[in-house]
Protein backbone atom coordinates (compact mmCIF):
# COMPACT_ATOMS: atom_id res chain seq x y z
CA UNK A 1 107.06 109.83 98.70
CA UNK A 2 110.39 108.74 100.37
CA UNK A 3 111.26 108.57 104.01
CA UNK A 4 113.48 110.77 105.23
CA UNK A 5 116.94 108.71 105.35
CA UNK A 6 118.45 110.99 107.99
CA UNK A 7 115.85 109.55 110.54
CA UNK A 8 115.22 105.92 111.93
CA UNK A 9 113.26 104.53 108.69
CA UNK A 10 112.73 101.38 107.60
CA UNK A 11 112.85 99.77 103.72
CA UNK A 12 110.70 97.15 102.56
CA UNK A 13 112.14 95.55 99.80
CA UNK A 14 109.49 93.10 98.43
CA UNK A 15 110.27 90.15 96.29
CA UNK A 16 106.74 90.31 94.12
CA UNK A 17 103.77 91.89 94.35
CA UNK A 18 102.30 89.61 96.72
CA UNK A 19 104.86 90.53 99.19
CA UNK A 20 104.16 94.10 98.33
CA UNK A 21 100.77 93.89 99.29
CA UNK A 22 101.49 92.29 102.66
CA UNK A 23 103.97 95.16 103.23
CA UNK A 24 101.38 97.63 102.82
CA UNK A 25 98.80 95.98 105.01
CA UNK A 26 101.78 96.49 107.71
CA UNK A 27 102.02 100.24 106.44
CA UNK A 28 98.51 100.60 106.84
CA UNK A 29 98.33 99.33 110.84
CA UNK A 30 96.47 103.09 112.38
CA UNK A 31 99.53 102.66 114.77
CA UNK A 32 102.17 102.91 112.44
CA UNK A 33 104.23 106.03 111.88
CA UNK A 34 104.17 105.84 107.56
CA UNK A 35 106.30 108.36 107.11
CA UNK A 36 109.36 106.30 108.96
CA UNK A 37 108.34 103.32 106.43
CA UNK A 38 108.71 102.99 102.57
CA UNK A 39 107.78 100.02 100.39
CA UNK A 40 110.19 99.75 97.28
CA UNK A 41 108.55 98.28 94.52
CA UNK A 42 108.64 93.99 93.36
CA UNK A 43 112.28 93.21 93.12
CA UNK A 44 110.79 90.02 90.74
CA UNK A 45 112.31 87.26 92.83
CA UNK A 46 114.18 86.27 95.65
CA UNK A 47 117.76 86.34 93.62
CA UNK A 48 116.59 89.74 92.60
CA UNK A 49 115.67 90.82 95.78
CA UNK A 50 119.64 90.01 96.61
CA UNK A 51 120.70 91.67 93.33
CA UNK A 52 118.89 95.17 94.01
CA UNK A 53 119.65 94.86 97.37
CA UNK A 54 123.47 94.53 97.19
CA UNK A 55 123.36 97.53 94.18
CA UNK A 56 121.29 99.85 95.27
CA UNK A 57 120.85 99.39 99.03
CA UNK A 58 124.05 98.67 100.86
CA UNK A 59 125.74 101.64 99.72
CA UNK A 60 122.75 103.90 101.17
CA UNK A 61 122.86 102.32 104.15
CA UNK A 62 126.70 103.11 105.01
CA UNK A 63 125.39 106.48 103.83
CA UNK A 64 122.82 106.76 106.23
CA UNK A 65 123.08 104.74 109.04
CA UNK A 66 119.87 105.27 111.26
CA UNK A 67 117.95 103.02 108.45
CA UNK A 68 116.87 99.42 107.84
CA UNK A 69 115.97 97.05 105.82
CA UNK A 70 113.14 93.97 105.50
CA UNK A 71 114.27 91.85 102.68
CA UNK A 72 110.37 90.17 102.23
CA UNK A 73 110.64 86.92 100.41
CA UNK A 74 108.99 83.78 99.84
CA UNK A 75 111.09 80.47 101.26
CA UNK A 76 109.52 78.14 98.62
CA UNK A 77 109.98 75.02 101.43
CA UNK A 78 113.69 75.68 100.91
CA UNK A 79 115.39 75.01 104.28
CA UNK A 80 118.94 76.78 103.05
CA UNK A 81 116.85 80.42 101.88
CA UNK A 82 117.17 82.05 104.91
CA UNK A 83 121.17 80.53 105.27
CA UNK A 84 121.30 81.83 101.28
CA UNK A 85 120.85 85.46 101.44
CA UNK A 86 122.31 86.29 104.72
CA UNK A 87 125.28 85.45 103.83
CA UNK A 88 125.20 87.64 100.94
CA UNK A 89 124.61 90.94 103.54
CA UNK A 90 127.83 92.15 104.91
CA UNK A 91 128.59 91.79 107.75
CA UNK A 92 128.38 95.81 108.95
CA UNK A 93 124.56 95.70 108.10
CA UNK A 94 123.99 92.13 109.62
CA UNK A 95 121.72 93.73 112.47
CA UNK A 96 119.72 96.07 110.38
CA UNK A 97 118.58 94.07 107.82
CA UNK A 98 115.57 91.51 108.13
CA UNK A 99 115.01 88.92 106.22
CA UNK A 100 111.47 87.40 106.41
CA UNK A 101 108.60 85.94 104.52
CA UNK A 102 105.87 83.26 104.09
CA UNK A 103 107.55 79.55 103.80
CA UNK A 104 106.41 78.82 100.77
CA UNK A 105 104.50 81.69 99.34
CA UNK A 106 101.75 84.64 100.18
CA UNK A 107 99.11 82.32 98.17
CA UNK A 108 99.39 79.53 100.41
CA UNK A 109 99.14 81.58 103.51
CA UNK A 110 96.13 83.61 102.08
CA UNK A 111 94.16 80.98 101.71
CA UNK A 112 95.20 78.82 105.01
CA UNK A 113 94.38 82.11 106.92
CA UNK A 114 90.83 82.61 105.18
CA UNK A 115 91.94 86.40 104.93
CA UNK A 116 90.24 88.60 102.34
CA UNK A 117 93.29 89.79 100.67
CA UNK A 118 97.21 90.06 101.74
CA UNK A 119 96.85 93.50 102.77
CA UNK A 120 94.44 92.19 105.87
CA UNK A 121 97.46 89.68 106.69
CA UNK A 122 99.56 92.66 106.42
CA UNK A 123 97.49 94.55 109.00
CA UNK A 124 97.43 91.68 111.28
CA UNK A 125 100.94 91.17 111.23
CA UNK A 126 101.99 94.89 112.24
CA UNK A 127 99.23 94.45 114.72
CA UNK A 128 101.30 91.73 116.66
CA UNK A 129 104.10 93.49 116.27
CA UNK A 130 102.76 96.67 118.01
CA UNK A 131 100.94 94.27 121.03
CA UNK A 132 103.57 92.17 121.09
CA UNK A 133 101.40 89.18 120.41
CA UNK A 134 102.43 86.35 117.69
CA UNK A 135 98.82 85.15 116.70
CA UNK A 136 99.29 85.74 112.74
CA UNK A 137 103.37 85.48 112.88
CA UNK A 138 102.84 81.60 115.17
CA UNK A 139 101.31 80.39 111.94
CA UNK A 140 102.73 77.38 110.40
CA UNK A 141 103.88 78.95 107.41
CA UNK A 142 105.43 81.91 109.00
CA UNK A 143 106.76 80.73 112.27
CA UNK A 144 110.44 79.99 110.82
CA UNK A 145 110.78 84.03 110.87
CA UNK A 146 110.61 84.20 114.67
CA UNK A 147 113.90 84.61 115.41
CA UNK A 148 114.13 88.01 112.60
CA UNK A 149 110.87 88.71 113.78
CA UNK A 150 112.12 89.11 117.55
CA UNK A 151 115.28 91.27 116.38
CA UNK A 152 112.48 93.25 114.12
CA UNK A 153 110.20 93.69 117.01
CA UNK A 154 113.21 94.70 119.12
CA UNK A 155 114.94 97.51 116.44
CA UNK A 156 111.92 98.39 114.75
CA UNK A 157 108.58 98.81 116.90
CA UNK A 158 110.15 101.84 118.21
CA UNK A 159 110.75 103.63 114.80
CA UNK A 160 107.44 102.38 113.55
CA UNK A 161 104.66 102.53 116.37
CA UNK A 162 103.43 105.43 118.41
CA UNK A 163 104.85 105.33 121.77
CA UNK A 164 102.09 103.71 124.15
């Protein structure tokens, strides 16, 4: 089921399942409001991610303008990723789209974080964005998102999370 576009929602559009499955431990946070969230399926890539995301998402959002969007990638130690694909988001939907992901890939960070699965890094991750804490997000190999993960915890965390 779909969130309702006419409301403050939010889009994940993952780049492979991995990513998927770190959306959905976010999803699953007992704090967060799912019906204001939707995970999209695998895009199959970063480039693809772009692709689908310039056909089939920038058009909704000038359609609907109380949504946004997480554009979850892996950086593959590229320093220019980040540089890459915002420039490819106009410039109208340059503060409600997110780009973040793990700095090389979910694998890596699975097993430097001794998690049991990406869903539990998922599930830590919303939890520091609810607290406001960093511990998971301060990790090596996610760190380079803090600057979208300060506008995220600023736009966001009051669509997603239960008032306090």
């Amino acid at each position: 089921m779909g969130v309702n576009r006419f409301l403050p929602h939010v889009l994940v559009l993952p780049e492979d399942d991995r990513n998927r499955q770190l959306a959905n431990g976010f999803r699953l946070d007992p704090g967060v409001l799912a019906p204001k969230i939707q995970v999209l399926p695998p895009a199959g890539g970063w480039g693809e991610v772009l692709t689908r995301f310039k056909s089939d998402h920038v058009g909704d959002m000038d359609a609907h303008p109380l949504g946004f969007m997480v554009l979850l990638i892996d950086f593959d130690n590229k320093e220019d990723r980040l540089g890459k694909v915002k420039a490819e988001i106009p410039g109208r939907l340059k503060d409600r789209v997110f780009v973040l992901g793990v700095w090389s890939e979910p694998e890596k960070l699975n097993a430097a974080l001794g998690r049991p699965g990406y869903e539990s890094i998922g599930l830590a991750m919303a939890r520091d964005c609810r607290e406001g804490t960093e511990t998971t997000w301060s990790h090596d190999l996610l760190r380079h998102n803090a600057a979208q993960f300060a506008r995220l915890r600023q736009y966001v965390r009051p669509i997603l999370f239960q008032p306090v």
